[in-house]
Protein backbone atom coordinates (compact mmCIF):
# COMPACT_ATOMS: atom_id res chain seq x y z
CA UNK A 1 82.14 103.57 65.21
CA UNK A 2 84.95 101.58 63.74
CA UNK A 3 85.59 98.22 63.89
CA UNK A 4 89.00 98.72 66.20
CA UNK A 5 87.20 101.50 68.25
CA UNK A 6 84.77 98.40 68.86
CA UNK A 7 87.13 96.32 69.28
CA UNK A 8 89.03 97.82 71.98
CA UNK A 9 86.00 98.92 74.06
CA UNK A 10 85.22 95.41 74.35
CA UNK A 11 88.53 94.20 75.69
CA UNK A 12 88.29 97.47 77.89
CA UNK A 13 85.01 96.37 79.63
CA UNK A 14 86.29 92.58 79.71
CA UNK A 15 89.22 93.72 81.63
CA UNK A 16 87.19 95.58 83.96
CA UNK A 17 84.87 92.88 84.80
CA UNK A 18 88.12 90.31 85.71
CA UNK A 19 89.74 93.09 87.32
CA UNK A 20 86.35 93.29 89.58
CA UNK A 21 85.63 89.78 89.82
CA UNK A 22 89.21 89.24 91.57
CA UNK A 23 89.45 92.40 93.75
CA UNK A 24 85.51 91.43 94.88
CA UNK A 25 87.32 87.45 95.23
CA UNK A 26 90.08 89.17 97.32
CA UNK A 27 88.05 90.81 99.31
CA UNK A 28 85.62 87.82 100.35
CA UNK A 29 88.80 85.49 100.87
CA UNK A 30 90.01 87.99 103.55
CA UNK A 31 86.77 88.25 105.04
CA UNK A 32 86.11 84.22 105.12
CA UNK A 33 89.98 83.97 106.46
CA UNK A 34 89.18 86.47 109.34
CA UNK A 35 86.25 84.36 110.48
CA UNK A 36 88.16 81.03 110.60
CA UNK A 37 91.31 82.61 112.11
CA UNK A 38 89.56 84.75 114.61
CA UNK A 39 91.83 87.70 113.48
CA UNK A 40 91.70 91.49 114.94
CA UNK A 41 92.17 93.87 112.48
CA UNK A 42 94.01 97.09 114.30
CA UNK A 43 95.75 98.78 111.50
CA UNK A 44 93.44 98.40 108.54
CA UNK A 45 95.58 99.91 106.29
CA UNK A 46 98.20 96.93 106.40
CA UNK A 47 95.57 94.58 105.30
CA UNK A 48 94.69 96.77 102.47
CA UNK A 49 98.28 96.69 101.23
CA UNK A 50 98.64 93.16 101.28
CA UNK A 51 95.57 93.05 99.35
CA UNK A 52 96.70 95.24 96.75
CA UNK A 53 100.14 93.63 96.41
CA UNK A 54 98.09 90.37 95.57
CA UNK A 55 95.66 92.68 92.99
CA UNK A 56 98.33 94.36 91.17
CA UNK A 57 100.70 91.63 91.26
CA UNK A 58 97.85 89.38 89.22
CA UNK A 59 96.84 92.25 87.15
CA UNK A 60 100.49 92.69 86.09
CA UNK A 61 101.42 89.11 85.41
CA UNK A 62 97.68 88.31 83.28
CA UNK A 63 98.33 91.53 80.99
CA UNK A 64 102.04 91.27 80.17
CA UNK A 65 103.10 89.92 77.15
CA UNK A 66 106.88 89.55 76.58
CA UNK A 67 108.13 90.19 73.45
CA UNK A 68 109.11 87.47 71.29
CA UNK A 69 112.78 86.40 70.83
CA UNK A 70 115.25 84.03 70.46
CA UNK A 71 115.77 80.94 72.12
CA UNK A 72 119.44 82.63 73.36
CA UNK A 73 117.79 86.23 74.46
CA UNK A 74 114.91 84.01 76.60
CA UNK A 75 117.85 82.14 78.23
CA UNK A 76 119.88 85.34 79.11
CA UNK A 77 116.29 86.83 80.25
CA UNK A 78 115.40 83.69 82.43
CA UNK A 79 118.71 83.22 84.16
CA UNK A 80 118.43 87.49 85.01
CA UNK A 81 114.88 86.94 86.30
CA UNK A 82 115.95 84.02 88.55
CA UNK A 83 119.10 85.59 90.20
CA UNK A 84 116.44 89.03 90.38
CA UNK A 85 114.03 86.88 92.03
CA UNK A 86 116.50 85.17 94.84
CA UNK A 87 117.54 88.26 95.92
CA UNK A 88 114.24 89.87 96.70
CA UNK A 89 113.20 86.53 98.41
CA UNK A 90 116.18 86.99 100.43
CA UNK A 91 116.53 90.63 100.81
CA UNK A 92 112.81 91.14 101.35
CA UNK A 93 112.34 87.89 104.10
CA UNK A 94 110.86 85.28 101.68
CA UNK A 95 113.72 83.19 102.26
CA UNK A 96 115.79 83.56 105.80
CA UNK A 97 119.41 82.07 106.46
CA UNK A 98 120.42 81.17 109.86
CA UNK A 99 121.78 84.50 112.15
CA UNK A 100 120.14 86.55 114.38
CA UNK A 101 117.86 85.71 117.36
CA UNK A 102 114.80 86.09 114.38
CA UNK A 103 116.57 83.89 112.08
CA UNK A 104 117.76 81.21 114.82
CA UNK A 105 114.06 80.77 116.08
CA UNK A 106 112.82 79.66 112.73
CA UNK A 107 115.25 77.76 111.98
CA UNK A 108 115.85 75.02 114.51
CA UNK A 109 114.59 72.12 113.40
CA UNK A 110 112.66 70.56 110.24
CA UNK A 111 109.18 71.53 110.18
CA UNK A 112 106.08 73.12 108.36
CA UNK A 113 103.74 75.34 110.53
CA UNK A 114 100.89 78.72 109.24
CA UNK A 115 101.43 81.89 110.45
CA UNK A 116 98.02 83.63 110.74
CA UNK A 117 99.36 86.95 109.42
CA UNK A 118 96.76 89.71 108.24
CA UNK A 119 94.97 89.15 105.20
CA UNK A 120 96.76 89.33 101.80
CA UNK A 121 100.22 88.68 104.49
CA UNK A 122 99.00 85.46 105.90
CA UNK A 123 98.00 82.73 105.79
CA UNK A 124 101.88 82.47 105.77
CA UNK A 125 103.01 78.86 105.35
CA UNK A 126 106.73 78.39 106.60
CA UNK A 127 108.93 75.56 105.67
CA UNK A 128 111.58 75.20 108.89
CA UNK A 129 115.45 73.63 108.62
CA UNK A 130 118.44 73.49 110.35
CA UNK A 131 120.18 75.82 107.65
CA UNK A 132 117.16 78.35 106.83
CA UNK A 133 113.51 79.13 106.43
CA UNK A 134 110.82 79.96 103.75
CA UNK A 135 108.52 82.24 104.69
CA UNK A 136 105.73 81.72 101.75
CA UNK A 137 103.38 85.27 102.67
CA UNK A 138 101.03 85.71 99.61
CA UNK A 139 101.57 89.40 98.84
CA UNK A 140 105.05 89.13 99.24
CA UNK A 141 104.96 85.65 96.76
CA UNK A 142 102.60 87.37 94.44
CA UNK A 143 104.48 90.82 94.22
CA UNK A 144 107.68 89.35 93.77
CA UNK A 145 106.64 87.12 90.97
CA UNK A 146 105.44 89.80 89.04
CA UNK A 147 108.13 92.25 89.13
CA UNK A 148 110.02 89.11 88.40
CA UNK A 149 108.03 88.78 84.93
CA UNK A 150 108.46 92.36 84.38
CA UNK A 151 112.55 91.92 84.49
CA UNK A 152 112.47 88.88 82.27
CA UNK A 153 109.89 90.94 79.80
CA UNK A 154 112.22 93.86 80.33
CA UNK A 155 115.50 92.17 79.91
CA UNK A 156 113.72 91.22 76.13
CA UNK A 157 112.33 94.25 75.27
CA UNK A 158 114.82 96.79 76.00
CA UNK A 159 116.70 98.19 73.26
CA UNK A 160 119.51 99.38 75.68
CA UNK A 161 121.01 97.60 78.39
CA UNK A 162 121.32 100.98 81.06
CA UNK A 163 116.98 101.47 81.36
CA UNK A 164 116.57 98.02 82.27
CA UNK A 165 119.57 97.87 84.87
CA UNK A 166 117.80 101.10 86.10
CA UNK A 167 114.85 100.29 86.39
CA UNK A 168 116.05 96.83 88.57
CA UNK A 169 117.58 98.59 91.27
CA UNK A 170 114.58 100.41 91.65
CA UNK A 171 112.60 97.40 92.09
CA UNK A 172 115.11 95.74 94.53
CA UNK A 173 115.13 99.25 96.63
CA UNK A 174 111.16 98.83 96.28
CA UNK A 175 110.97 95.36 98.18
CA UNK A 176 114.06 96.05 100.50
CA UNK A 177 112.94 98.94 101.97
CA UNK A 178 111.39 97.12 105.08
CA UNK A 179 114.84 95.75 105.68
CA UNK A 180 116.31 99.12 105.08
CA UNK A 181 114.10 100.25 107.54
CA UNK A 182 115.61 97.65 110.06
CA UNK A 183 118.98 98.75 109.42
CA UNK A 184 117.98 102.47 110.27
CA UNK A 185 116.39 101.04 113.38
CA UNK A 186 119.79 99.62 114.63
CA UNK A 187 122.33 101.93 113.30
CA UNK A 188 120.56 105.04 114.66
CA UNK A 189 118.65 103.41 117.88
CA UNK A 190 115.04 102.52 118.65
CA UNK A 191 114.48 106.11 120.77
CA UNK A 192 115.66 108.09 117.03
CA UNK A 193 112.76 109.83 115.56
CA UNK A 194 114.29 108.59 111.86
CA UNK A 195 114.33 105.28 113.05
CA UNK A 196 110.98 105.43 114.79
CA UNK A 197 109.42 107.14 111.24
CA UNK A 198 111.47 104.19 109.06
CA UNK A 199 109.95 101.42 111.03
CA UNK A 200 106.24 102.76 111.32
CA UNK A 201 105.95 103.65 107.75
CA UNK A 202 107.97 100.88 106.27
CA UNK A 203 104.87 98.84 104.73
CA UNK A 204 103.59 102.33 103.39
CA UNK A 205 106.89 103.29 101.96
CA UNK A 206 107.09 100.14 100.67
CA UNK A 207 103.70 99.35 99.13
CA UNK A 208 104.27 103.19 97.38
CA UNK A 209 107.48 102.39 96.16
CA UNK A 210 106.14 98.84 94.86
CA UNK A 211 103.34 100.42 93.16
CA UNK A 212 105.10 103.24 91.45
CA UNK A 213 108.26 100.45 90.13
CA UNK A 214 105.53 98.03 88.64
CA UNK A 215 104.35 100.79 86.82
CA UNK A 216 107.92 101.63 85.27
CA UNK A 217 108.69 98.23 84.06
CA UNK A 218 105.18 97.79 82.83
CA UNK A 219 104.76 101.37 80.79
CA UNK A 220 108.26 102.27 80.22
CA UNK A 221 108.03 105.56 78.54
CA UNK A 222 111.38 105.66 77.32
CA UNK A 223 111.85 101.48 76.54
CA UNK A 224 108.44 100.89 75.22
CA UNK A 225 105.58 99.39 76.95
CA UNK A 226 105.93 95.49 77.89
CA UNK A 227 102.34 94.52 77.82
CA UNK A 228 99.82 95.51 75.29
């Protein structure tokens, strides 16, 4: 066996053990959190998704390695990745502006209160004011930073301009589609099978969708891959 062949194996295995010793960490963080919060899990499916947001989100951001450039390219990159990253925390609820019977509840008065959301969603701290809200859920925090890091990796690494603008709508679509799924709700009517199917599924769909854009931006077949 080579040297390299070695080599790799070992990084292999190392990976594995990290990726096990935070999905087992995950796991007994949700359990501990159900005990304190004297939460009901119903739909156990929703707590595995926010789970896995919060695993593949930290997988993603720990293994990708932009490539190097100049000091102008990481500017263009970084001001792209922020303007990416406000509008998934606004499209996808992170950040909420005044309208709407929703909106106007949270955002009343000045204050600082925990949602006790499902695992991987909650513990949700939200930041109240007058003007707007920050709703701070973990897999939504998590997820969104790393597709964030996978534009600003992308916006470097992309030999043409067209992939990586592609490949961002996707990732918007990905994270909007529970507001998407709102919009369906209203235009078409609660009673509306489509509507009905939107709203039920919306955390699947979207959790799928999430899954499927991180790996685009991280492999890239036709860019190059981002991390190594």
């Amino acid at each position: 066996m080579s040297v390299e062949k070695a080599f790799r194996t070992t990084q292999r295995t190392q990976d594995l053990v990290y990726a096990t010793l935070l999905g087992n960490s995950l796991i007994c963080l949700a359990l501990g959190y159900l005990l304190i919060a004297d939460i009901t899990i119903t739909q156990p499916r929703y707590t595995i998704y926010g789970l896995l947001w919060i695993f593949v989100g930290a997988i993603v951001i720990w293994k990708t390695n932009p490539a190097s450039a100049d000091a102008r390219t990481r500017r263009r990159a970084t001001i792209v990745a922020i303007v990416y990253l406000s509008i998934l925390s606004i499209v996808g609820g992170v950040i909420i502006t005044t309208g709407g019977n929703a909106a106007n509840a949270l955002t009343q008065s000045f204050g600082i209160r925990v949602a006790t959301l499902l695992p991987g969603w909650g513990p949700a701290p939200i930041i109240t004011t007058p003007i707007g809200a920050v709703v701070l859920m973990p897999a939504r925090i998590v997820g969104y930073l790393a597709l964030t890091y996978l534009v600003y990796a992308t916006v470097i690494d992309a030999a043409r301009a067209a992939i990586s603008g592609i490949v961002g709508l996707l990732s918007c679509v990905s994270c909007s589609w529970p507001v998407i799924a709102s919009v369906l709700s209203g235009v078409l009517g609660g009673g509306s099978a489509v509507a009905a199917i939107a709203v039920d599924f919306s955390y699947d769909v979207s959790t799928i969708v999430f899954i499927l854009t991180i790996a685009l931006l991280y492999w890239r077949p036709i860019v190059g891959r981002v991390g190594d």
